[in-house]
C-alpha atoms as a PDB file:
ATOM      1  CA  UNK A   1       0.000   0.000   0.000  1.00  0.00           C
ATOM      2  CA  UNK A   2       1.308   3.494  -1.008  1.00  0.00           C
ATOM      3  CA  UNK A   3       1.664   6.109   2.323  1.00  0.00           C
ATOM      4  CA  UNK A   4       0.495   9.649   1.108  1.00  0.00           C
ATOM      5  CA  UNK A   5       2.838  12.440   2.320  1.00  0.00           C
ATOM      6  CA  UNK A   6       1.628  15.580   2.229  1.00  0.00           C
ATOM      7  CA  UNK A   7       0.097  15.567  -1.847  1.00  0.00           C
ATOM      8  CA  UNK A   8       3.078  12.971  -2.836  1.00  0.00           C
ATOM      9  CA  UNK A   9       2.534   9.386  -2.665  1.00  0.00           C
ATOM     10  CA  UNK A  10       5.694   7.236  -1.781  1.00  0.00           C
ATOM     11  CA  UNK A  11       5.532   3.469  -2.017  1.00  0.00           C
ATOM     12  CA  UNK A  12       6.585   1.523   1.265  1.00  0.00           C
ATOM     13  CA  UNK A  13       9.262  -0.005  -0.737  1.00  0.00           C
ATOM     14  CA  UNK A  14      11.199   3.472  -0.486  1.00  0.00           C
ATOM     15  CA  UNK A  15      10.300   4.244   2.769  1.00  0.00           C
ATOM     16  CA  UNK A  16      11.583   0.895   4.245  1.00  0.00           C
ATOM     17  CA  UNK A  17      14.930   0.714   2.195  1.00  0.00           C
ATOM     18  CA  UNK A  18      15.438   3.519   0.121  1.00  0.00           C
ATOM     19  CA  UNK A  19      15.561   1.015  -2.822  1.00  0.00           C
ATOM     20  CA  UNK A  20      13.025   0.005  -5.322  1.00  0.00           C
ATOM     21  CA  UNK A  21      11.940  -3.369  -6.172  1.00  0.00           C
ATOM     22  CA  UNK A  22      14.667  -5.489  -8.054  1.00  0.00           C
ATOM     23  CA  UNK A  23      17.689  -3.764  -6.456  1.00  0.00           C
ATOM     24  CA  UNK A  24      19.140  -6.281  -5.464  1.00  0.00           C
ATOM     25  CA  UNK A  25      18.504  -8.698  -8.691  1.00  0.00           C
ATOM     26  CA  UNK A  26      20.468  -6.120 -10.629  1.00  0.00           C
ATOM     27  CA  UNK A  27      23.311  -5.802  -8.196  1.00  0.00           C
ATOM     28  CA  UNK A  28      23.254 -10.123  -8.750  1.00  0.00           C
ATOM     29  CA  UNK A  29      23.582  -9.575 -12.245  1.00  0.00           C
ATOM     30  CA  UNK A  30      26.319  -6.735 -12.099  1.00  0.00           C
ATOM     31  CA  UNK A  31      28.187  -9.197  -9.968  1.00  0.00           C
ATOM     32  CA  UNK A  32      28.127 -11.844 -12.704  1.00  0.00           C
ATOM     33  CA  UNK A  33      28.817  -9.240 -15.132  1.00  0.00           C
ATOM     34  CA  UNK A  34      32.124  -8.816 -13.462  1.00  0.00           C
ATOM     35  CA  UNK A  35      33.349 -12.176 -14.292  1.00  0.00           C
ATOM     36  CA  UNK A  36      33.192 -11.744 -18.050  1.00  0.00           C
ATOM     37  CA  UNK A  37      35.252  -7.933 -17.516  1.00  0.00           C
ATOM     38  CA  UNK A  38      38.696  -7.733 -19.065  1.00  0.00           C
ATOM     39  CA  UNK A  39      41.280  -7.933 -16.520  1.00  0.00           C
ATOM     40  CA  UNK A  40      43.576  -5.142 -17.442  1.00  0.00           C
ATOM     41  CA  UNK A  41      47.420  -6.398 -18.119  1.00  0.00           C
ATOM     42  CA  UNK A  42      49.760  -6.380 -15.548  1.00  0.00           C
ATOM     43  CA  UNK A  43      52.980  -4.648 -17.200  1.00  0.00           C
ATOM     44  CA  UNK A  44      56.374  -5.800 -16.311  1.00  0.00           C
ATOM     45  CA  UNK A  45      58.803  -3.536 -14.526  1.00  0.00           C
ATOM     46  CA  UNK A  46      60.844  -3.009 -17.907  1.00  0.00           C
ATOM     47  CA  UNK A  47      59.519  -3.591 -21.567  1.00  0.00           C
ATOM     48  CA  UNK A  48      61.485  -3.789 -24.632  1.00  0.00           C
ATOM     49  CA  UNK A  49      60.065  -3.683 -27.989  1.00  0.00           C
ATOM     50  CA  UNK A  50      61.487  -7.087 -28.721  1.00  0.00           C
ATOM     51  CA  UNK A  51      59.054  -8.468 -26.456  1.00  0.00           C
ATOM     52  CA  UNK A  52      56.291  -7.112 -27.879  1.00  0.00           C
ATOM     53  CA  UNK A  53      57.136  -6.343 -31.635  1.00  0.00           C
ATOM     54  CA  UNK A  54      57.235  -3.377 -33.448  1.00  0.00           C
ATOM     55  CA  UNK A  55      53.150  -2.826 -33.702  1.00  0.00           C
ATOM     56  CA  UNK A  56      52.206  -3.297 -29.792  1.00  0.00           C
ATOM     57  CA  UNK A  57      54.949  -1.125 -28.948  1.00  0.00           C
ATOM     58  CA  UNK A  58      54.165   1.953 -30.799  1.00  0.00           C
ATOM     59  CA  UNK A  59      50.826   1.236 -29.627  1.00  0.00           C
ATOM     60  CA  UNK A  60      51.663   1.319 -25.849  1.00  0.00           C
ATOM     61  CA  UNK A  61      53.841   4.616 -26.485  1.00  0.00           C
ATOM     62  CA  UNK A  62      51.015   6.604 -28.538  1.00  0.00           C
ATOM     63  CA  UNK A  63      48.766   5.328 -25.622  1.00  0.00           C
ATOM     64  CA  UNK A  64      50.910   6.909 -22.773  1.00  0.00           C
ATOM     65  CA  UNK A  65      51.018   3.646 -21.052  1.00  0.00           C
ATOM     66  CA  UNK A  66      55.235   3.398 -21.442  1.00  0.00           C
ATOM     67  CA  UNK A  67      57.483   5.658 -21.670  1.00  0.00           C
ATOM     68  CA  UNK A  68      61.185   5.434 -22.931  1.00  0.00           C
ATOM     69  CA  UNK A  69      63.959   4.646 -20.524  1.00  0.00           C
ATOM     70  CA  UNK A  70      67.474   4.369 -23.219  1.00  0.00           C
ATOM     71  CA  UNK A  71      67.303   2.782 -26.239  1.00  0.00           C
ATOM     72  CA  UNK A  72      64.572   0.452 -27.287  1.00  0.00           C
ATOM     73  CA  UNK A  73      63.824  -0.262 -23.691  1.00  0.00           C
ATOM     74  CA  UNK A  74      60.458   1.510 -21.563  1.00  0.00           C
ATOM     75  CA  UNK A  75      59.093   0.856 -18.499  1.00  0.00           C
ATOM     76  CA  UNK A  76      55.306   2.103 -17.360  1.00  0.00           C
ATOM     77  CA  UNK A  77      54.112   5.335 -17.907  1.00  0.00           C
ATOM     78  CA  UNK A  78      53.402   5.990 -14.164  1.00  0.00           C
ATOM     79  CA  UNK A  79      56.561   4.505 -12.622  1.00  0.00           C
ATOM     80  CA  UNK A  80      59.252   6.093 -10.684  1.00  0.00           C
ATOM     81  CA  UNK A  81      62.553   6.142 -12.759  1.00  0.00           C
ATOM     82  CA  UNK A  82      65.354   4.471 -10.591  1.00  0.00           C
ATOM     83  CA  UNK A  83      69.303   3.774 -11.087  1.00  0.00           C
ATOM     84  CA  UNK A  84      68.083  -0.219 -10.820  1.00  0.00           C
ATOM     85  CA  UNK A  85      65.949   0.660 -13.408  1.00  0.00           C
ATOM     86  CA  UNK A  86      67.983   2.297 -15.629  1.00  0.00           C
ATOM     87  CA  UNK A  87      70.798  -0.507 -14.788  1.00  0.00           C
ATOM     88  CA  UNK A  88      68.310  -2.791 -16.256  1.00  0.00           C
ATOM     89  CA  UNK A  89      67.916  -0.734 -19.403  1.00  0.00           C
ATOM     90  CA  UNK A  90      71.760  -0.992 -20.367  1.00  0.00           C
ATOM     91  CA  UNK A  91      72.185  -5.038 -18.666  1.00  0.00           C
ATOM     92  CA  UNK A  92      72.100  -6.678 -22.520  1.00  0.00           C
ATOM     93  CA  UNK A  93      74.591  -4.715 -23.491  1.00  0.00           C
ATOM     94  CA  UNK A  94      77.229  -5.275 -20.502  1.00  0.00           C
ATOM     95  CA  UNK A  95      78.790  -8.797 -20.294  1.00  0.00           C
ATOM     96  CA  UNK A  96      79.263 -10.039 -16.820  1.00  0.00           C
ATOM     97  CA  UNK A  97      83.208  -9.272 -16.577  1.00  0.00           C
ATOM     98  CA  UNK A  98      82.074  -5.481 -17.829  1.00  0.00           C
ATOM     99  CA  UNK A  99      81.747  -2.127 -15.333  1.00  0.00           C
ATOM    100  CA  UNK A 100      79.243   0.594 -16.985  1.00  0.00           C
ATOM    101  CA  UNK A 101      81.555   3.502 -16.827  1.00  0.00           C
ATOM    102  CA  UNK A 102      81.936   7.263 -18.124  1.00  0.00           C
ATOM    103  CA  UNK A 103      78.965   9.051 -19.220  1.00  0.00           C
ATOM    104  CA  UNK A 104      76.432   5.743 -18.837  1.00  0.00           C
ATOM    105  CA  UNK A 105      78.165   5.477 -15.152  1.00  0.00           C
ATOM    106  CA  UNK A 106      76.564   9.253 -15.118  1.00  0.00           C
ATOM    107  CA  UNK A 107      73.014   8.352 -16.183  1.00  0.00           C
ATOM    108  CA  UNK A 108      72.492   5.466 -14.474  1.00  0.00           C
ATOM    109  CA  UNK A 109      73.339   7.542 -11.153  1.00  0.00           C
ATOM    110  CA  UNK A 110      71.672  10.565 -11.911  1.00  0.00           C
ATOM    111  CA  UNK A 111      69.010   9.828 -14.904  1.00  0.00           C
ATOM    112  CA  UNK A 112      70.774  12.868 -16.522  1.00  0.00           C
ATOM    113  CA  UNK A 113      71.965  12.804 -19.995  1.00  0.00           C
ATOM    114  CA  UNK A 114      71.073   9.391 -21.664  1.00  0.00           C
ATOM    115  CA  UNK A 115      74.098   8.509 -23.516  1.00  0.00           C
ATOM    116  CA  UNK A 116      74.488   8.165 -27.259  1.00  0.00           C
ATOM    117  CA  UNK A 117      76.068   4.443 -26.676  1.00  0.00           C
ATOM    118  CA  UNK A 118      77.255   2.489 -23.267  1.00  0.00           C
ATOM    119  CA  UNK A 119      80.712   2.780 -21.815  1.00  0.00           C
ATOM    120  CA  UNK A 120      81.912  -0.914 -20.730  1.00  0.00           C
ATOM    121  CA  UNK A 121      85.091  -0.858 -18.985  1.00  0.00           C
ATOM    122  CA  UNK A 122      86.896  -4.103 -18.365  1.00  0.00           C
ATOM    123  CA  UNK A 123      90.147  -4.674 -16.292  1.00  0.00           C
ATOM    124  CA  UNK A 124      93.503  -4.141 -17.924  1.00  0.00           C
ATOM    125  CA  UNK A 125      94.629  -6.852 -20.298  1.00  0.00           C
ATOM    126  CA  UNK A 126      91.143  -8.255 -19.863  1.00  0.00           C
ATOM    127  CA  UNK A 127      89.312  -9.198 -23.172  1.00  0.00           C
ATOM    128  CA  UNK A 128      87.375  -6.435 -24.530  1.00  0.00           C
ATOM    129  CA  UNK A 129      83.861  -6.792 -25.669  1.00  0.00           C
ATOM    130  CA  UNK A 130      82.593  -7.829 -29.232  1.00  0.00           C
ATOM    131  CA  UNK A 131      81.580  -4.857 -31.068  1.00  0.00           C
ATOM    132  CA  UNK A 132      78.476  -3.388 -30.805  1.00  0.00           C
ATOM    133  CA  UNK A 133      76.988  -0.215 -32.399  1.00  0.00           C
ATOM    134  CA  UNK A 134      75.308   0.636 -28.797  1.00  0.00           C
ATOM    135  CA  UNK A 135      78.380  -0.152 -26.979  1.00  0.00           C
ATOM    136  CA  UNK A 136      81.763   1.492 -26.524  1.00  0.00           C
ATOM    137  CA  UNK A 137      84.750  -0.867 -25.091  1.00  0.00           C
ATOM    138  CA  UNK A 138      88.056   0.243 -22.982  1.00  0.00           C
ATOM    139  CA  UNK A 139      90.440  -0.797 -20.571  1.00  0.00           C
ATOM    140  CA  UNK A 140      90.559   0.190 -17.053  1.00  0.00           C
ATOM    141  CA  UNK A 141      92.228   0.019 -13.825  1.00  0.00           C
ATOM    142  CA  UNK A 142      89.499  -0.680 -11.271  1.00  0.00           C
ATOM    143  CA  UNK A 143      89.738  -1.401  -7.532  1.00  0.00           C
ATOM    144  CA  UNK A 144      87.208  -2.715  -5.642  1.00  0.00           C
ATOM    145  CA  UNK A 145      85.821   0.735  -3.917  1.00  0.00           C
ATOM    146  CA  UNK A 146      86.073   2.555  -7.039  1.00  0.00           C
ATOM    147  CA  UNK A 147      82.990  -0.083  -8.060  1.00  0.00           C
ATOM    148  CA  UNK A 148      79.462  -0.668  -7.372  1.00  0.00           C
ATOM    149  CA  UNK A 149      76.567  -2.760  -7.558  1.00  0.00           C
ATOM    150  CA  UNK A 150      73.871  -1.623  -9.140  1.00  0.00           C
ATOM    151  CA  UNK A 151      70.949  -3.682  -9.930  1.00  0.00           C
ATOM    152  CA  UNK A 152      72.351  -7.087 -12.136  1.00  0.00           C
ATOM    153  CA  UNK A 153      75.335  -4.395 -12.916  1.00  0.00           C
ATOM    154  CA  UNK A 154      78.604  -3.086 -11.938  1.00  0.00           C
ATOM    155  CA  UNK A 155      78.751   0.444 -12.111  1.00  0.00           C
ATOM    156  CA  UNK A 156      81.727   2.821 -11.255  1.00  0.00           C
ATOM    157  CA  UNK A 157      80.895   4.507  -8.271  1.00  0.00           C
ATOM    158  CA  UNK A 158      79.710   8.078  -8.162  1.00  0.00           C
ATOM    159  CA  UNK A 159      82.821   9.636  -7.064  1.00  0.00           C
ATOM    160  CA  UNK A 160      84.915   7.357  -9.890  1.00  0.00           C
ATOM    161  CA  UNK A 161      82.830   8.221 -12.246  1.00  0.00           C
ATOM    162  CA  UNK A 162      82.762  12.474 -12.139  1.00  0.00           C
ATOM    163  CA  UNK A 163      87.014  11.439 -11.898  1.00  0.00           C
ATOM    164  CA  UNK A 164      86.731   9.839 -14.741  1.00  0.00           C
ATOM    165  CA  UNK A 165      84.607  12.019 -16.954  1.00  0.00           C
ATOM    166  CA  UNK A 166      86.841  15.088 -15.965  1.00  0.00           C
ATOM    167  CA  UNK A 167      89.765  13.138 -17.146  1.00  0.00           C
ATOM    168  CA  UNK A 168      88.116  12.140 -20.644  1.00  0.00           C
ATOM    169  CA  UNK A 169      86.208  14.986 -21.853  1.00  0.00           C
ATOM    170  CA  UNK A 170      86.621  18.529 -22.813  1.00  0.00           C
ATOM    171  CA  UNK A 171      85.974  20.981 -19.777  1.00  0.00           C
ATOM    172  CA  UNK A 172      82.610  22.392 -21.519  1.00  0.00           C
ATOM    173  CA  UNK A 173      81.128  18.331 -22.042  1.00  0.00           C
ATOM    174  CA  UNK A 174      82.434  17.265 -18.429  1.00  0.00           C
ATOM    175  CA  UNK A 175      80.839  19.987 -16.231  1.00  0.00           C
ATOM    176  CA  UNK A 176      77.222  19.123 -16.988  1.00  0.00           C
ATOM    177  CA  UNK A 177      77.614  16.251 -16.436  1.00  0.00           C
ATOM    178  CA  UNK A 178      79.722  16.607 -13.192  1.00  0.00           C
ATOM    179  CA  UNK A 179      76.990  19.197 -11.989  1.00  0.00           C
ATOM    180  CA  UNK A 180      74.481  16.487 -12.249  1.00  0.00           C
ATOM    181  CA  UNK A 181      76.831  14.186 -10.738  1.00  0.00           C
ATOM    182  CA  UNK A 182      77.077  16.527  -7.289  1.00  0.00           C
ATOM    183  CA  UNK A 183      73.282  16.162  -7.140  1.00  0.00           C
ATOM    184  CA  UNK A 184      74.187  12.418  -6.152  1.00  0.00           C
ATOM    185  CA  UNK A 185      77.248  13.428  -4.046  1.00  0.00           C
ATOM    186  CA  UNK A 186      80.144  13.608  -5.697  1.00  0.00           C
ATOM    187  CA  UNK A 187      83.009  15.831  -4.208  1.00  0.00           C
ATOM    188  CA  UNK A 188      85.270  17.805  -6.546  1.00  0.00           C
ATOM    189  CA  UNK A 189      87.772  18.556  -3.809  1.00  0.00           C
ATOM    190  CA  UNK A 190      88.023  14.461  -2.878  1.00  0.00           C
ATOM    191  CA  UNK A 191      88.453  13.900  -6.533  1.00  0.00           C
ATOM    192  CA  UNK A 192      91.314  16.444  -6.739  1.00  0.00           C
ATOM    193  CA  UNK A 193      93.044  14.653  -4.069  1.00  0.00           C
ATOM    194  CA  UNK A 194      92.023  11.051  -5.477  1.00  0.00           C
ATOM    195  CA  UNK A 195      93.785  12.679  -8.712  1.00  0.00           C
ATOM    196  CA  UNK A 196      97.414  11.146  -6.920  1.00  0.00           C
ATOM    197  CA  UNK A 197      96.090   7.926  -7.348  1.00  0.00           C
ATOM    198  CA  UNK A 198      95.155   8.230 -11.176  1.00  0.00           C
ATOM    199  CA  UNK A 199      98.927   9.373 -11.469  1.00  0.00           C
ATOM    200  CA  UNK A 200     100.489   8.435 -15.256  1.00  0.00           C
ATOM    201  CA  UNK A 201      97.387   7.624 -16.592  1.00  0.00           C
ATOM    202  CA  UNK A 202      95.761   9.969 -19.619  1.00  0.00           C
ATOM    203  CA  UNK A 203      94.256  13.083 -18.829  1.00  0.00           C
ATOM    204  CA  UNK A 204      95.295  13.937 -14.827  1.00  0.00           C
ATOM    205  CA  UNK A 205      96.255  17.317 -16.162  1.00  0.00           C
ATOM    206  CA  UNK A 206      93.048  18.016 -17.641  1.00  0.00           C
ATOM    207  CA  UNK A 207      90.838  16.670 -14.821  1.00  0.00           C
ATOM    208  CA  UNK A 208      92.769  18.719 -12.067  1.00  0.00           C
ATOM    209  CA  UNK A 209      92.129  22.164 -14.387  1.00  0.00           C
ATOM    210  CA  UNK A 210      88.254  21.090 -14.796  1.00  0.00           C
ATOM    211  CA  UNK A 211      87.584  20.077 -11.225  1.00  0.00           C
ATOM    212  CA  UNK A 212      89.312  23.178 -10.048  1.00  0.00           C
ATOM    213  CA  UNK A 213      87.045  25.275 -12.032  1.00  0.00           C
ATOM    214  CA  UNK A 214      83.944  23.832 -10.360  1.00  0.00           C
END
C-alpha cells in the first residue's frame, strides 16, 4: 500500500529501504557481469620492444602507457625512474666481466643525460667486448671501492665516475655532467686529491684544471 505524504505518494518499498523493487537482482547480475570484464594487463617492470614487436609497442607509447627509458627499452608510464631501473635498461649490453663507466656510469646515477652508446670498462689486459653499435669498449684500472653494484650491474661509483669524466672529456662536455653528478654526491675537492692515485694515466692534467674550475 502506497503512504500519502503531504500531496506525494511514496511506495513503502522506499520508505523501508530507500531502494526500489529489483535492487538487489540487478546488483546479482552486475556481480556476474564482473566475471566476463577484461582484466587489465599487468605490465612488467621493464619492456622492450622485442618483447612485444614493433606494432604493440608503438601502440603502448602513442597510448601513454610506457614511456622510454634508453634505447629500445620503456618501463610504465606511471613509474618512478630508478638507477636499478635504468641498470636494467643498459644489462644486454654489458657482459658479466664489464663495469658501466663514463657518461652511462653518469646516467644510471643521476638519470641525466642518456648517452648516445654504453661505456663498458673491463680490467687491464682483460678481453674487450665484441663490437656493438650501442656499446663502446676500454680498458681500465678498477679497484674494488672505485665499483658498485647496481641492480644485475657493476657500475663505477659516483665519485669514480665524475674522476673519470673530468679526465676524458673537454671541460665544456664534463661539467654538466659533473653538476648532475654533485646532485648524487660527488666531491670535486676528494676527486682532486684522489687525482694522486690516477697518477700516469691519460688526462690527470686536464681533470685537475676542470675540477678546479667547479
Amino acid at each position: 500500500m502506497p503512504l500519502r505524504v503531504g500531496a506525494s505518494v511514496v511506495h513503502r518499498s522506499v520508505v523501508r529501504g530507500g531502494r526500489r523493487p529489483g535492487y538487489r537482482h540487478a546488483a546479482r547480475v552486475s556481480t556476474r557481469l564482473d566475471e566476463f570484464r577484461p582484466v587489465p594487463p599487468v605490465l612488467p617492470r621493464t619492456l622492450s620492444r622485442a618483447d612485444v614487436g614493433a606494432a604493440a609497442w608503438f601502440g603502448l607509447l602513442r597510448d601513454g602507457v610506457v614511456r622510454i627509458v634508453w634505447g629500445e627499452v620503456a618501463i610504465a608510464a606511471d613509474l618512478a625512474d630508478t638507477p636499478e631501473l635504468r641498470a636494467v635498461a643498459l644489462a644486454p649490453l654489458v657482459p658479466a666481466r664489464g663495469v658501466v663507466g663514463r657518461r652511462a656510469a653518469a646516467w644510471v646515477h643521476t638519470g641525466s643525460f642518456p648517452p648516445v652508446r654504453v661505456d663498458v670498462l673491463v680490467r687491464t689486459g682483460g678481453r674487450r667486448t665484441d663490437p656493438h653499435p650501442e656499446r663502446l669498449a676500454a680498458e681500465a684500472d678498477l679497484p674494488p671501492h672505485d665499483v658498485v653494484r647496481v641492480g644485475r650491474l657493476r657500475v663505477t661509483t659516483v665519485q669514480r665516475t665524475g674522476a673519470d669524466l673530468a679526465r676524458m672529456l673537454p671541460r665544456d662536455e664534463a661539467v654538466p655532467l659533473l653538476t648532475a653528478l654533485r646532485e648524487v654526491g660527488f666531491d670535486p675537492e676528494r676527486a682532486l686529491e684522489q687525482l694522486s692515485e690516477l697518477r700516469g694515466q691519460r688526462g690527470v692534467r686536464l681533470a685537475r684544471s676542470t675540477l678546479q674550475g667547479l
